[in-house]
Structures are given as structure tokens and as C-alpha cells.
PDB file of N, CA and C in Angstrom:
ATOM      1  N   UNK A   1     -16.473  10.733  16.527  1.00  0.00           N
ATOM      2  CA  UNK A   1     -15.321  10.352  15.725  1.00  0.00           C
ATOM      3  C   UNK A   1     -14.074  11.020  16.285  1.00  0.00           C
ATOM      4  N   UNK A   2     -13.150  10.171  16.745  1.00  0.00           N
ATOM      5  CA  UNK A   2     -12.111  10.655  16.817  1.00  0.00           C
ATOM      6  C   UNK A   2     -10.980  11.276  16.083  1.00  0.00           C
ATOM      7  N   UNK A   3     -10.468  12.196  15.900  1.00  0.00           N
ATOM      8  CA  UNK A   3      -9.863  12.956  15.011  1.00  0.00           C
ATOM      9  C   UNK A   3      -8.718  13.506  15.304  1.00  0.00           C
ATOM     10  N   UNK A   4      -7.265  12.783  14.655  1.00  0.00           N
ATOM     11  CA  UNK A   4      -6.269  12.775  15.023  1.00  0.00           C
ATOM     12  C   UNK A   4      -5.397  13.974  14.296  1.00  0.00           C
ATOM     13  N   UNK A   5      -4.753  14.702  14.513  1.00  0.00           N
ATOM     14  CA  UNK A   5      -3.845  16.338  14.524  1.00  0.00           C
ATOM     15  C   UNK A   5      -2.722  16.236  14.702  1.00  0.00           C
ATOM     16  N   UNK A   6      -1.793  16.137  13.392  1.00  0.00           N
ATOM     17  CA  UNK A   6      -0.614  16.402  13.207  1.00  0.00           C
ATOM     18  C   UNK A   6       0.122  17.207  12.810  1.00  0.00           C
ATOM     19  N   UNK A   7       1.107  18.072  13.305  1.00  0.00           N
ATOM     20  CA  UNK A   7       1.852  18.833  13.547  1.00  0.00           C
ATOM     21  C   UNK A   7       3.251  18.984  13.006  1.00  0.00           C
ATOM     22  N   UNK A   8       4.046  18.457  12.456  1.00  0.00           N
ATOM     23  CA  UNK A   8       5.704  18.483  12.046  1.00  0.00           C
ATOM     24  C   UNK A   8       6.151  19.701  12.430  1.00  0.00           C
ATOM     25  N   UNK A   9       6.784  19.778  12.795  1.00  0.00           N
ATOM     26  CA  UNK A   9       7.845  21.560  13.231  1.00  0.00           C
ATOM     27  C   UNK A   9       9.177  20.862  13.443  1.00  0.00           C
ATOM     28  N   UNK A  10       9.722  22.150  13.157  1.00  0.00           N
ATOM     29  CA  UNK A  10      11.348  22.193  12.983  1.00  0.00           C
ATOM     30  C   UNK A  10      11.926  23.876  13.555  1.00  0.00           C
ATOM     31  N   UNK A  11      12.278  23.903  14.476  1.00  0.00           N
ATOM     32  CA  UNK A  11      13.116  25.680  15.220  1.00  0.00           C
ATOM     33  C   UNK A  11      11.732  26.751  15.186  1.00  0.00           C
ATOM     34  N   UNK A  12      10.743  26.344  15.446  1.00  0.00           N
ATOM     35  CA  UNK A  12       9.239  27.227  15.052  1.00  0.00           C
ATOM     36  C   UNK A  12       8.600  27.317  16.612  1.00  0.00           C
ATOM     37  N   UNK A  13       9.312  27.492  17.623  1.00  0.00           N
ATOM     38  CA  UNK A  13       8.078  27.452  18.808  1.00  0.00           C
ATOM     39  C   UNK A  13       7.459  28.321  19.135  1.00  0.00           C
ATOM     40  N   UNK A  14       7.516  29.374  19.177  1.00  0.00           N
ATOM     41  CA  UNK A  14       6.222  30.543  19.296  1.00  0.00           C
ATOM     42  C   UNK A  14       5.380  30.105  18.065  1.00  0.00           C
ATOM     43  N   UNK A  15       5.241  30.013  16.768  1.00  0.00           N
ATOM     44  CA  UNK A  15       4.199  29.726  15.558  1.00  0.00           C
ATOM     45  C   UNK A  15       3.355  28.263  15.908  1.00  0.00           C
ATOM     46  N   UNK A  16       4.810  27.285  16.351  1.00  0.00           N
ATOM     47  CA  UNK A  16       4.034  26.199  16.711  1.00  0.00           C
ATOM     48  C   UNK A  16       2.742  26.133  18.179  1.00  0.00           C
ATOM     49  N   UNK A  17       3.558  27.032  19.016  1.00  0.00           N
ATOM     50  CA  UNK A  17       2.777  27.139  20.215  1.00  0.00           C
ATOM     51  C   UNK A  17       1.078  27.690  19.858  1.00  0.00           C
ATOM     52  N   UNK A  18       0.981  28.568  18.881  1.00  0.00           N
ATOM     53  CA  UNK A  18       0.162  29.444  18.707  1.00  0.00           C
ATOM     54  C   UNK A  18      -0.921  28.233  17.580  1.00  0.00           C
ATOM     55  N   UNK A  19      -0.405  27.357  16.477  1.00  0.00           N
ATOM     56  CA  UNK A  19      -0.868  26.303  15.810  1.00  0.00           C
ATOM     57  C   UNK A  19      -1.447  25.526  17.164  1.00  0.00           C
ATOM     58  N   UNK A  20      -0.988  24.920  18.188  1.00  0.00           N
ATOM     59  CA  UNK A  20      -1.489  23.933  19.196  1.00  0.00           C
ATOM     60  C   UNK A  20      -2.459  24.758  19.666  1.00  0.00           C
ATOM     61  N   UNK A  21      -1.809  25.561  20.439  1.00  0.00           N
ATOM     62  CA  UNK A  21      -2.994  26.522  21.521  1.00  0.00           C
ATOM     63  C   UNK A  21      -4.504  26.152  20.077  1.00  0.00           C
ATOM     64  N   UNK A  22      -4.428  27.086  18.591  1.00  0.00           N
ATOM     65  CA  UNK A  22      -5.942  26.991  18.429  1.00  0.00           C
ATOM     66  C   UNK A  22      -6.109  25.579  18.219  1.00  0.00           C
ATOM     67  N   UNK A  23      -5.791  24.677  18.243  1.00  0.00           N
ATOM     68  CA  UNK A  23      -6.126  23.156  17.806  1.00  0.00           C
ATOM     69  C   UNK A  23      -7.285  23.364  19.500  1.00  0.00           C
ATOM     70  N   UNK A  24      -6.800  23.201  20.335  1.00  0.00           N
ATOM     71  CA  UNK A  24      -7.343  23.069  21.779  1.00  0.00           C
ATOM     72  C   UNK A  24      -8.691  23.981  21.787  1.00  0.00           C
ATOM     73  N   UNK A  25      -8.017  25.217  21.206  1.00  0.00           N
ATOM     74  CA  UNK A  25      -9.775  26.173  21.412  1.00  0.00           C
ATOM     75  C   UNK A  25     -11.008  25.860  20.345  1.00  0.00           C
ATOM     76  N   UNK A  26     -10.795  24.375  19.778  1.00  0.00           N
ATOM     77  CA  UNK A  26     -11.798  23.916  18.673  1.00  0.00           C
ATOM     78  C   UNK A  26     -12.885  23.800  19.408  1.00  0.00           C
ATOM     79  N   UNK A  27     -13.923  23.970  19.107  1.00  0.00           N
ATOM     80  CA  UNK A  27     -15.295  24.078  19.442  1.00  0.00           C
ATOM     81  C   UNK A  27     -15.433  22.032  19.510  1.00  0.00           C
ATOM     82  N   UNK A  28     -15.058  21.500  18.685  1.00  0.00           N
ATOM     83  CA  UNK A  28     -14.904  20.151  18.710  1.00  0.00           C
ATOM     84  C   UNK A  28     -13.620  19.464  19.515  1.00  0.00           C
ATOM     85  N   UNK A  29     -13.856  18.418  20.355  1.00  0.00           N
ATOM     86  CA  UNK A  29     -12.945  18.488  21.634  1.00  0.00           C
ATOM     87  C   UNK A  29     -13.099  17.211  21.258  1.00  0.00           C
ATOM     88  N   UNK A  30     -13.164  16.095  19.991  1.00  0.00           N
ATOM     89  CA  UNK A  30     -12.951  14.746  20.416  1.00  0.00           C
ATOM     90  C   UNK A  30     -11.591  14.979  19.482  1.00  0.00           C
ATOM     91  N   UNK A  31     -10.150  14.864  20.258  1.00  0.00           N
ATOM     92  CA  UNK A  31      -9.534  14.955  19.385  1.00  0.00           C
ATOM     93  C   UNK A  31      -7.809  14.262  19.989  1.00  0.00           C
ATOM     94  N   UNK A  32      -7.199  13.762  19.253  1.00  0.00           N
ATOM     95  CA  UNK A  32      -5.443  13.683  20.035  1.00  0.00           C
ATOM     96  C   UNK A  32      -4.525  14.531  19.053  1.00  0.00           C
ATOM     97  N   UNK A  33      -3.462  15.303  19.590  1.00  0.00           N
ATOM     98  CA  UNK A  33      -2.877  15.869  18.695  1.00  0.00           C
ATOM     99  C   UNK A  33      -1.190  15.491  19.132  1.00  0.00           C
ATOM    100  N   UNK A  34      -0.756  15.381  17.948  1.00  0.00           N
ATOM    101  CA  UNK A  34       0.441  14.899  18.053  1.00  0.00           C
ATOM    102  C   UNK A  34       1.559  16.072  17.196  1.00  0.00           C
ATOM    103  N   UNK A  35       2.564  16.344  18.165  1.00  0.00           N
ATOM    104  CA  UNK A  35       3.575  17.097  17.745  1.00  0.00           C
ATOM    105  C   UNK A  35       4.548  16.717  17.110  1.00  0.00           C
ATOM    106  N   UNK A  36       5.318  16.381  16.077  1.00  0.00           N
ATOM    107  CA  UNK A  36       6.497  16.020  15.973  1.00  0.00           C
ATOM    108  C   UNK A  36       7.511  16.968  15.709  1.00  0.00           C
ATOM    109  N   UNK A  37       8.491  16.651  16.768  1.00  0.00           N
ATOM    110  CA  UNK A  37       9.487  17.736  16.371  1.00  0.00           C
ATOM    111  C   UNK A  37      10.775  17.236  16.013  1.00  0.00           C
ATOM    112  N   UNK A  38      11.552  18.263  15.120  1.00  0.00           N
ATOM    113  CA  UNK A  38      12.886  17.748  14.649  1.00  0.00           C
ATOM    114  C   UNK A  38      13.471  19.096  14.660  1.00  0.00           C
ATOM    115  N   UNK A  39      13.616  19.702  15.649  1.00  0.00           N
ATOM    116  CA  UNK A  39      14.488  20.690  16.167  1.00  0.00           C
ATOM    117  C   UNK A  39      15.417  20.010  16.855  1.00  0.00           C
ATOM    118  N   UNK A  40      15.982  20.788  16.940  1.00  0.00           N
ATOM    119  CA  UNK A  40      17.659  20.252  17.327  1.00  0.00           C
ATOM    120  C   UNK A  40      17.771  20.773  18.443  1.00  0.00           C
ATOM    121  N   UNK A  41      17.417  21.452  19.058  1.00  0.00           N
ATOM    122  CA  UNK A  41      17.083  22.057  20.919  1.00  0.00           C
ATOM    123  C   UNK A  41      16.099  21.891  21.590  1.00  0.00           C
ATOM    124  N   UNK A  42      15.833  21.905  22.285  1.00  0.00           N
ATOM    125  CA  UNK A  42      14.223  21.312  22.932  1.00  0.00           C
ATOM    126  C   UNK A  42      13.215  22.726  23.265  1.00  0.00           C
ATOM    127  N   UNK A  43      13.530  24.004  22.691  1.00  0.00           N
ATOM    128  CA  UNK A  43      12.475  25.189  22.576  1.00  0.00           C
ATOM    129  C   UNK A  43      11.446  24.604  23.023  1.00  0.00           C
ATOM    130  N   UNK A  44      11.087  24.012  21.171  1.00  0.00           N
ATOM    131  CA  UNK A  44       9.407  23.847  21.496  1.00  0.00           C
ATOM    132  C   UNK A  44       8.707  23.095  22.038  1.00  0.00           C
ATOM    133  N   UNK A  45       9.162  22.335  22.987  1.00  0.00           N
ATOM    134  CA  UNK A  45       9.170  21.028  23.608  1.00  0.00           C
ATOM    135  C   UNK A  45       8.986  21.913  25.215  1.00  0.00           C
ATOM    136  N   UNK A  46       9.332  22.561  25.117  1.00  0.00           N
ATOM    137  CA  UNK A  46       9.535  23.794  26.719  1.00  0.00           C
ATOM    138  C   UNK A  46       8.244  24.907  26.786  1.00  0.00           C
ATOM    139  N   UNK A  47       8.476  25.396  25.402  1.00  0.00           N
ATOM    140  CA  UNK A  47       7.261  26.451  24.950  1.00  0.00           C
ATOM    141  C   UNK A  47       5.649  25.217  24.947  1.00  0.00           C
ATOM    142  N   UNK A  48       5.776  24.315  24.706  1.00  0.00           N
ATOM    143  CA  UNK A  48       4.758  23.365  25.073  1.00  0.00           C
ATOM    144  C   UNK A  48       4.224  22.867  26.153  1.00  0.00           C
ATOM    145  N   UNK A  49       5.018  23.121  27.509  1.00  0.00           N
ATOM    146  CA  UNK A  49       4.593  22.671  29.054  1.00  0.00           C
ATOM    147  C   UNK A  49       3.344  22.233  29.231  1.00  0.00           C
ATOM    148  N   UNK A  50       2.630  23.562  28.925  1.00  0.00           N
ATOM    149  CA  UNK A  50       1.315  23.850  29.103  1.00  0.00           C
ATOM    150  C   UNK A  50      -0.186  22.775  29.051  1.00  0.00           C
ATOM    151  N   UNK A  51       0.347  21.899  27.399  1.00  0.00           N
ATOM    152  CA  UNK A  51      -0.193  20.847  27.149  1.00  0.00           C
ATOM    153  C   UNK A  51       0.297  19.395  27.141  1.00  0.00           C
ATOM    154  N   UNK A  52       1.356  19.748  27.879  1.00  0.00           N
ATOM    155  CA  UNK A  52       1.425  18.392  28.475  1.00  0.00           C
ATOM    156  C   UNK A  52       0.614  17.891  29.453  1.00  0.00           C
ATOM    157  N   UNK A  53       0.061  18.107  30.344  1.00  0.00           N
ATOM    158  CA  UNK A  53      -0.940  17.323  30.934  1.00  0.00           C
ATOM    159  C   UNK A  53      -2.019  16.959  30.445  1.00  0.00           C
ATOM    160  N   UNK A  54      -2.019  17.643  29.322  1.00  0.00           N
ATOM    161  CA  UNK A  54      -3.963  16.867  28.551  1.00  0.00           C
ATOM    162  C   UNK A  54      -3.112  15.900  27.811  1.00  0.00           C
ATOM    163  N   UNK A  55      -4.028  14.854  28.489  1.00  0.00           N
ATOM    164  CA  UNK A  55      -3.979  13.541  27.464  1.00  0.00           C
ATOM    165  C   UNK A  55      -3.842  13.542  26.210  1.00  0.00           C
ATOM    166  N   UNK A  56      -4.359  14.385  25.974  1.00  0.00           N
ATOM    167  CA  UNK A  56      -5.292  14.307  24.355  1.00  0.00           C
ATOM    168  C   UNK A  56      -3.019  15.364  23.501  1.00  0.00           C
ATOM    169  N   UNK A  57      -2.569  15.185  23.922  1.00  0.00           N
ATOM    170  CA  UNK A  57      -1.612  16.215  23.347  1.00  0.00           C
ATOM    171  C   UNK A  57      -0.401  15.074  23.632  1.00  0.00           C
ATOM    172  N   UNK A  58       0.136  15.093  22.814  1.00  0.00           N
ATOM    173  CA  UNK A  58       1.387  13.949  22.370  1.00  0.00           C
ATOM    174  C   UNK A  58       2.591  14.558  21.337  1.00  0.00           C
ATOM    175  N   UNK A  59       3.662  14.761  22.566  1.00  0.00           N
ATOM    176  CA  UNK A  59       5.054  15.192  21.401  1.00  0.00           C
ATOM    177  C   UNK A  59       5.972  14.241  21.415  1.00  0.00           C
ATOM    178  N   UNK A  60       6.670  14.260  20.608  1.00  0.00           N
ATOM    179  CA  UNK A  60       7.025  13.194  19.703  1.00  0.00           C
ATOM    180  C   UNK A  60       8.388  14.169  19.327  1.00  0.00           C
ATOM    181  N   UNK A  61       9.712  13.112  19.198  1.00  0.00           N
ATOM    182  CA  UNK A  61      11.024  13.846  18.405  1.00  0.00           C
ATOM    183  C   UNK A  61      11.856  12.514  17.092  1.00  0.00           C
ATOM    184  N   UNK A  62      11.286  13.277  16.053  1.00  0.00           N
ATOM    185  CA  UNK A  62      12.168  12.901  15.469  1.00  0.00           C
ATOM    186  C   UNK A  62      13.739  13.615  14.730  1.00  0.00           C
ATOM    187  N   UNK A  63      14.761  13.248  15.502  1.00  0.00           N
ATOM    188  CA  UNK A  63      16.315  13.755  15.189  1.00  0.00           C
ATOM    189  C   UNK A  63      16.619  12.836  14.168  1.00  0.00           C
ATOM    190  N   UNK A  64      16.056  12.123  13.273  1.00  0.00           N
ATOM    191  CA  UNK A  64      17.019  11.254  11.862  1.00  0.00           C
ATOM    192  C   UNK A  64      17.622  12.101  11.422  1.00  0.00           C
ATOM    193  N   UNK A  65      18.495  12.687  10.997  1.00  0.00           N
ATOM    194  CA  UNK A  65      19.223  13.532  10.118  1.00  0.00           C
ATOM    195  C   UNK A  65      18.817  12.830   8.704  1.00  0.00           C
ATOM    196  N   UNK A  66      18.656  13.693   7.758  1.00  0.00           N
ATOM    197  CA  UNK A  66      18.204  13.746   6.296  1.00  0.00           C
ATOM    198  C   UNK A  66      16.711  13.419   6.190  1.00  0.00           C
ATOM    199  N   UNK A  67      16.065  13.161   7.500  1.00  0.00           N
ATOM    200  CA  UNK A  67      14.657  12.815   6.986  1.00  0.00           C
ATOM    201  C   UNK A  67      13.673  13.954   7.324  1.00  0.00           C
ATOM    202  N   UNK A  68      13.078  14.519   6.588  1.00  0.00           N
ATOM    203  CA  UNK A  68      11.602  16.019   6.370  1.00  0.00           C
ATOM    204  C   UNK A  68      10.720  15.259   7.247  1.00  0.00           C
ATOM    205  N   UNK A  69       9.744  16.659   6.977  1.00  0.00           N
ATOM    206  CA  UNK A  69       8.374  16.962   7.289  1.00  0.00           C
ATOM    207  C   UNK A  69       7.833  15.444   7.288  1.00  0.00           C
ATOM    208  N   UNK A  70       7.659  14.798   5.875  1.00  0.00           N
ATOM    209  CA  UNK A  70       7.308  13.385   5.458  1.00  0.00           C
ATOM    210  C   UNK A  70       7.379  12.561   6.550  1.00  0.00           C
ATOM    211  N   UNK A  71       8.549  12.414   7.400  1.00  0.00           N
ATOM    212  CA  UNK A  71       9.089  11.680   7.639  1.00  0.00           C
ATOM    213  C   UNK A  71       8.187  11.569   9.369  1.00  0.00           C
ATOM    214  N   UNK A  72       7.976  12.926   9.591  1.00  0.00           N
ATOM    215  CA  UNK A  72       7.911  13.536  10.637  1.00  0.00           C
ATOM    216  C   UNK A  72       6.050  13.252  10.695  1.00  0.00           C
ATOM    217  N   UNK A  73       5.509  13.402   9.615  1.00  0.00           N
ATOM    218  CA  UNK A  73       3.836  13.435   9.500  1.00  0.00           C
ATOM    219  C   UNK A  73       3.455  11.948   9.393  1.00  0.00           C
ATOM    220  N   UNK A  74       4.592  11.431   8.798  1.00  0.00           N
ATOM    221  CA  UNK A  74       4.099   9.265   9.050  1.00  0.00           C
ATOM    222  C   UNK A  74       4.374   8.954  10.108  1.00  0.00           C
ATOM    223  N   UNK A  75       5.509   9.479  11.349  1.00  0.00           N
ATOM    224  CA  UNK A  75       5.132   9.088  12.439  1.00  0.00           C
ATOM    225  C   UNK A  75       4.183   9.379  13.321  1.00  0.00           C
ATOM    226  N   UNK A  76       3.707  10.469  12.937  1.00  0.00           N
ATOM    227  CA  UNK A  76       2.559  10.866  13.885  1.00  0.00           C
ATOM    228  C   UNK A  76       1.554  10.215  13.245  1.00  0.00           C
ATOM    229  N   UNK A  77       1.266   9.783  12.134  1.00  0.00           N
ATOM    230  CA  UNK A  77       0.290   8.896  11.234  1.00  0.00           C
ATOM    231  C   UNK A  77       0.353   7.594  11.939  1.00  0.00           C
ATOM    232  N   UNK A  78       1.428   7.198  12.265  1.00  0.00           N
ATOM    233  CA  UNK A  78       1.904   5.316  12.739  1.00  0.00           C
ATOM    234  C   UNK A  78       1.466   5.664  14.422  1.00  0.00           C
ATOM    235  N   UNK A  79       1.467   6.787  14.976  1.00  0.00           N
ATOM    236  CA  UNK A  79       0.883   6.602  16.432  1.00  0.00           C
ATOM    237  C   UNK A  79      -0.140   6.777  17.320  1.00  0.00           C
ATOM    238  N   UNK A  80      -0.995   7.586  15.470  1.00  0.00           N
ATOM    239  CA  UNK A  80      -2.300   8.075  16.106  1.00  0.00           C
ATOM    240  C   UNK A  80      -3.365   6.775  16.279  1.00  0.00           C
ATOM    241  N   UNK A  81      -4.679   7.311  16.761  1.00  0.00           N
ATOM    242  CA  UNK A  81      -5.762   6.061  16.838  1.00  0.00           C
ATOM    243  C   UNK A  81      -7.112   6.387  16.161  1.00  0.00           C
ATOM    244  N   UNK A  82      -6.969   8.416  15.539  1.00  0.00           N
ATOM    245  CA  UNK A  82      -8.213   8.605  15.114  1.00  0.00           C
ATOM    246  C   UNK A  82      -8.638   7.777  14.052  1.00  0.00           C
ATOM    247  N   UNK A  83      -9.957   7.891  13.497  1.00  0.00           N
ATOM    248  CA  UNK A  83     -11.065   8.016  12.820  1.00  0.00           C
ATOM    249  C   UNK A  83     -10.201   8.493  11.477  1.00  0.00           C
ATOM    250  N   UNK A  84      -9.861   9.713  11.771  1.00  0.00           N
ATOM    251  CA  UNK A  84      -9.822  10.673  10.594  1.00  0.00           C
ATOM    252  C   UNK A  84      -8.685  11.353  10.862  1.00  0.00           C
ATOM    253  N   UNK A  85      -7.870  11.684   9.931  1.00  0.00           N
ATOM    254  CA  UNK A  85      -5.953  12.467  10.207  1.00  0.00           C
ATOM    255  C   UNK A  85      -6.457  13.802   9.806  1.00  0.00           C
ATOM    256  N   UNK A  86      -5.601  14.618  10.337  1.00  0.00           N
ATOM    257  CA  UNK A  86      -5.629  15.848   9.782  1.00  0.00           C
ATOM    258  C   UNK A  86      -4.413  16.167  10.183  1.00  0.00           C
ATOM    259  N   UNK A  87      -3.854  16.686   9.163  1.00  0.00           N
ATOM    260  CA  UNK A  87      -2.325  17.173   9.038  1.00  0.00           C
ATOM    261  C   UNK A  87      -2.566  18.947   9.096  1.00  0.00           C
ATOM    262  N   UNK A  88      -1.907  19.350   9.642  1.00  0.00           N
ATOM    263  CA  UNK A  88      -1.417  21.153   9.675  1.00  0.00           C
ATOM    264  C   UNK A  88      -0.144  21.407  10.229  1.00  0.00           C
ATOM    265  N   UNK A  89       0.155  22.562   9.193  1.00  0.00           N
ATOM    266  CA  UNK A  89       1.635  22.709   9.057  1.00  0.00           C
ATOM    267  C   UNK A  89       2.076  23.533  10.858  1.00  0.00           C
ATOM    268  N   UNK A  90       3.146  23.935  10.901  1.00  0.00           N
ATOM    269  CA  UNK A  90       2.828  24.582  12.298  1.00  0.00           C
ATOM    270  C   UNK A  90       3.319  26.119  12.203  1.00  0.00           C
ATOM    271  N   UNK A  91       2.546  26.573  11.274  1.00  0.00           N
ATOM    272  CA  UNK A  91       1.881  28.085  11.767  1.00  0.00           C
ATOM    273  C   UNK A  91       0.507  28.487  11.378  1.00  0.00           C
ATOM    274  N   UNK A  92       0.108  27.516  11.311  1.00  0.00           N
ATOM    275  CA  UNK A  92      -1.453  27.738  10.730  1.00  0.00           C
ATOM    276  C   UNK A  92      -2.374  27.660  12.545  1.00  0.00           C
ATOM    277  N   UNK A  93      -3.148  28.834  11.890  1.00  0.00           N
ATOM    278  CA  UNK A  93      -4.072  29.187  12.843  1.00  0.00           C
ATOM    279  C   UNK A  93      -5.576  28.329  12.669  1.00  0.00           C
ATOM    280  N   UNK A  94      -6.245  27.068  13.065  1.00  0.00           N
ATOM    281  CA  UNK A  94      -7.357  26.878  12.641  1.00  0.00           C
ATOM    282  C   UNK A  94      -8.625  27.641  13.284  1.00  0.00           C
ATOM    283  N   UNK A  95      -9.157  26.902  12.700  1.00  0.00           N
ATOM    284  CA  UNK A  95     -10.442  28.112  12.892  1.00  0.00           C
ATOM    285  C   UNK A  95     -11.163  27.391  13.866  1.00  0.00           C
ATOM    286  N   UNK A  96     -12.272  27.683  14.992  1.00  0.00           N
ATOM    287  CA  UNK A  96     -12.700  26.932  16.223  1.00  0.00           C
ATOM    288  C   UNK A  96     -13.469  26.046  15.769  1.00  0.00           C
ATOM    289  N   UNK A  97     -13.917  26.145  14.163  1.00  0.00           N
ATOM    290  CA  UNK A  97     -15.280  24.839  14.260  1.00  0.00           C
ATOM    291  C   UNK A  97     -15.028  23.910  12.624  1.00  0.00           C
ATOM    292  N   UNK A  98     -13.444  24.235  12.416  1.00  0.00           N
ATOM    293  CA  UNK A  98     -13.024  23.163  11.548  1.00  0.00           C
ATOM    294  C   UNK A  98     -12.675  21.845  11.581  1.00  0.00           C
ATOM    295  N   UNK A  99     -12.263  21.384  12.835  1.00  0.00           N
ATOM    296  CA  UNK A  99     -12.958  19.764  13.030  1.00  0.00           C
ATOM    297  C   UNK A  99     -14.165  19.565  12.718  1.00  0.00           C
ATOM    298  N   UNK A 100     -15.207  20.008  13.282  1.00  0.00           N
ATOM    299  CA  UNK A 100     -16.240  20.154  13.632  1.00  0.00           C
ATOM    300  C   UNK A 100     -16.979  19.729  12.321  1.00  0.00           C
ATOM    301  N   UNK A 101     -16.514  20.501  11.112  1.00  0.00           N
ATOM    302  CA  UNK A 101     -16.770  20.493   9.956  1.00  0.00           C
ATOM    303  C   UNK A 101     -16.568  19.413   9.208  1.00  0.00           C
ATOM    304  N   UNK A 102     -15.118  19.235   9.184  1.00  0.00           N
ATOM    305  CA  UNK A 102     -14.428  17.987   9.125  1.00  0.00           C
ATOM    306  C   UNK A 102     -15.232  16.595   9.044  1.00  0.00           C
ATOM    307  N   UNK A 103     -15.635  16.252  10.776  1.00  0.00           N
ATOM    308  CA  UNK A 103     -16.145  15.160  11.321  1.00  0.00           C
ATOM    309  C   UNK A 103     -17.633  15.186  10.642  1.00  0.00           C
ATOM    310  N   UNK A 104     -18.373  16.551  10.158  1.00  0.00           N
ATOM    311  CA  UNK A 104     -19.844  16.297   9.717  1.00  0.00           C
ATOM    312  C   UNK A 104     -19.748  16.260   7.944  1.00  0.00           C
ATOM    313  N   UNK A 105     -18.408  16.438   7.530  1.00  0.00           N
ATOM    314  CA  UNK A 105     -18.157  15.803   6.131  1.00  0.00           C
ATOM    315  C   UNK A 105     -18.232  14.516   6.080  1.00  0.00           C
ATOM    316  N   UNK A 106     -17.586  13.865   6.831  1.00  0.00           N
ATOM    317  CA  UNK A 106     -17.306  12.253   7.267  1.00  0.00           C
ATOM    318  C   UNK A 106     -18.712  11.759   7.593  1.00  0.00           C
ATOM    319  N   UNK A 107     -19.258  12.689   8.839  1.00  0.00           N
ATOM    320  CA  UNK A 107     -20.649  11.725   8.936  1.00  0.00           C
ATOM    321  C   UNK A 107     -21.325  11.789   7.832  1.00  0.00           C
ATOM    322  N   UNK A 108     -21.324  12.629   7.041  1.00  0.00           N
ATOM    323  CA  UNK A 108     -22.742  12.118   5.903  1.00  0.00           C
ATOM    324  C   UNK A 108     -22.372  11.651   4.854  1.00  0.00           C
ATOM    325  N   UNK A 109     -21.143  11.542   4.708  1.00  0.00           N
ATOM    326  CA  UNK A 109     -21.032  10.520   3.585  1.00  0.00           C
ATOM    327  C   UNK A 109     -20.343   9.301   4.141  1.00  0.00           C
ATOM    328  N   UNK A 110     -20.606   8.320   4.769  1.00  0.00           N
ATOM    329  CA  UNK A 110     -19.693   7.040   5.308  1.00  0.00           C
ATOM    330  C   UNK A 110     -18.896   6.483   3.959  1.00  0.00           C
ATOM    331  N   UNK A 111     -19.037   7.101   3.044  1.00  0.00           N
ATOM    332  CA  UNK A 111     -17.977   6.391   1.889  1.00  0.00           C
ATOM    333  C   UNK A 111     -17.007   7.069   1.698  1.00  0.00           C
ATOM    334  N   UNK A 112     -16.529   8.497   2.263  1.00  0.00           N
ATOM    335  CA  UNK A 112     -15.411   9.251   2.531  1.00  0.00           C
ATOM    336  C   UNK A 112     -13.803   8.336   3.095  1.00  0.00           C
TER     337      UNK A 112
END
């Protein structure tokens, strides 16, 4: 199951960097994660280099002026392809085998 990881940040790139980095050290690796940012400088977009070459890692800018987080978590909702969304804010640290968990909630109940 593919399992799609969204991100919203706003002026946060060391917290956000540190949110991506553990998304990547998940023990579960079927995954795309999508950044959206609405910073107004390109920091975390720079502090991100790193994962730009994995496929699996997708940033994204939204600059609307007056539009949030909301605004910022439905586009990464409208571009993902997983199975299953998972939204995290961007300073949260996950834990290595919470997809993992995730995806074996989903498998045993197919009515989830």
C-alpha cells in the first residue's frame, strides 16, 4: 500500500528538515511525501537539497496570501497517488515503524 505524507510548513526549516529526514528513516519505505511550503523565502526548499533526488519526495509552494495550513494539506491531498494520507505537522518526529503500523491497520480491516 502506498502511503502518501504530508507536510504544510511555513519559516520552519531546520524542524521541517528534521520531520522529513524521520519520514525517510521509516522502517516502511512504500511511501511519497509531499512538502508544501508557504514561506516566503526559499530556506526550506534549500535546507531540503538532500531529498530531492528520491523520487518518492515532492515540494510543492503554495504563496496564496490569506490561505493556511488547510489550504496547503488539500494540495498535497489533490497531488498525491497513495492508498492512504497521512498528514504531519512539520515538527513532529515520527517514529520508524508508524507507517508500518498504519498500513497493517488498513490491511486487516479492508473496511477502513
Amino acid at each position: 500500500m502506498l502511503v502518501s505524507v504530508i507536510i504544510a510548513t511555513k519559516q520552519r526549516p531546520q524542524p521541517l528538515y528534521d520531520a522529513v529526514q524521520s519520514v525517510f528513516q521509516s522502517t516502511y519505505q512504500e511511501f511519497e511525501l509531499f512538502v508544501i511550503d508557504q514561506s516566503p523565502d526559499n530556506a526550506s526548499e534549500v535546507i531540503l537539497l538532500p531529498f530531492h533526488s528520491d523520487p518518492r519526495f515532492h515540494y510543492l509552494l503554495n504563496r496564496r496570501p490569506g490561505f493556511g495550513a488547510a489550504s496547503s494539506r488539500n494540495l498535497g491531498i489533490a497531488a498525491s497517488h497513495g492508498e492512504i494520507v497521512a498528514l504531519i505537522d512539520d515538527d513532529v518526529l515520527v517514529k520508524p515503524d508508524w507507517q508500518a503500523q498504519i498500513v497493517a491497520e488498513f490491511s486487516a480491516d479492508p473496511e477502513l
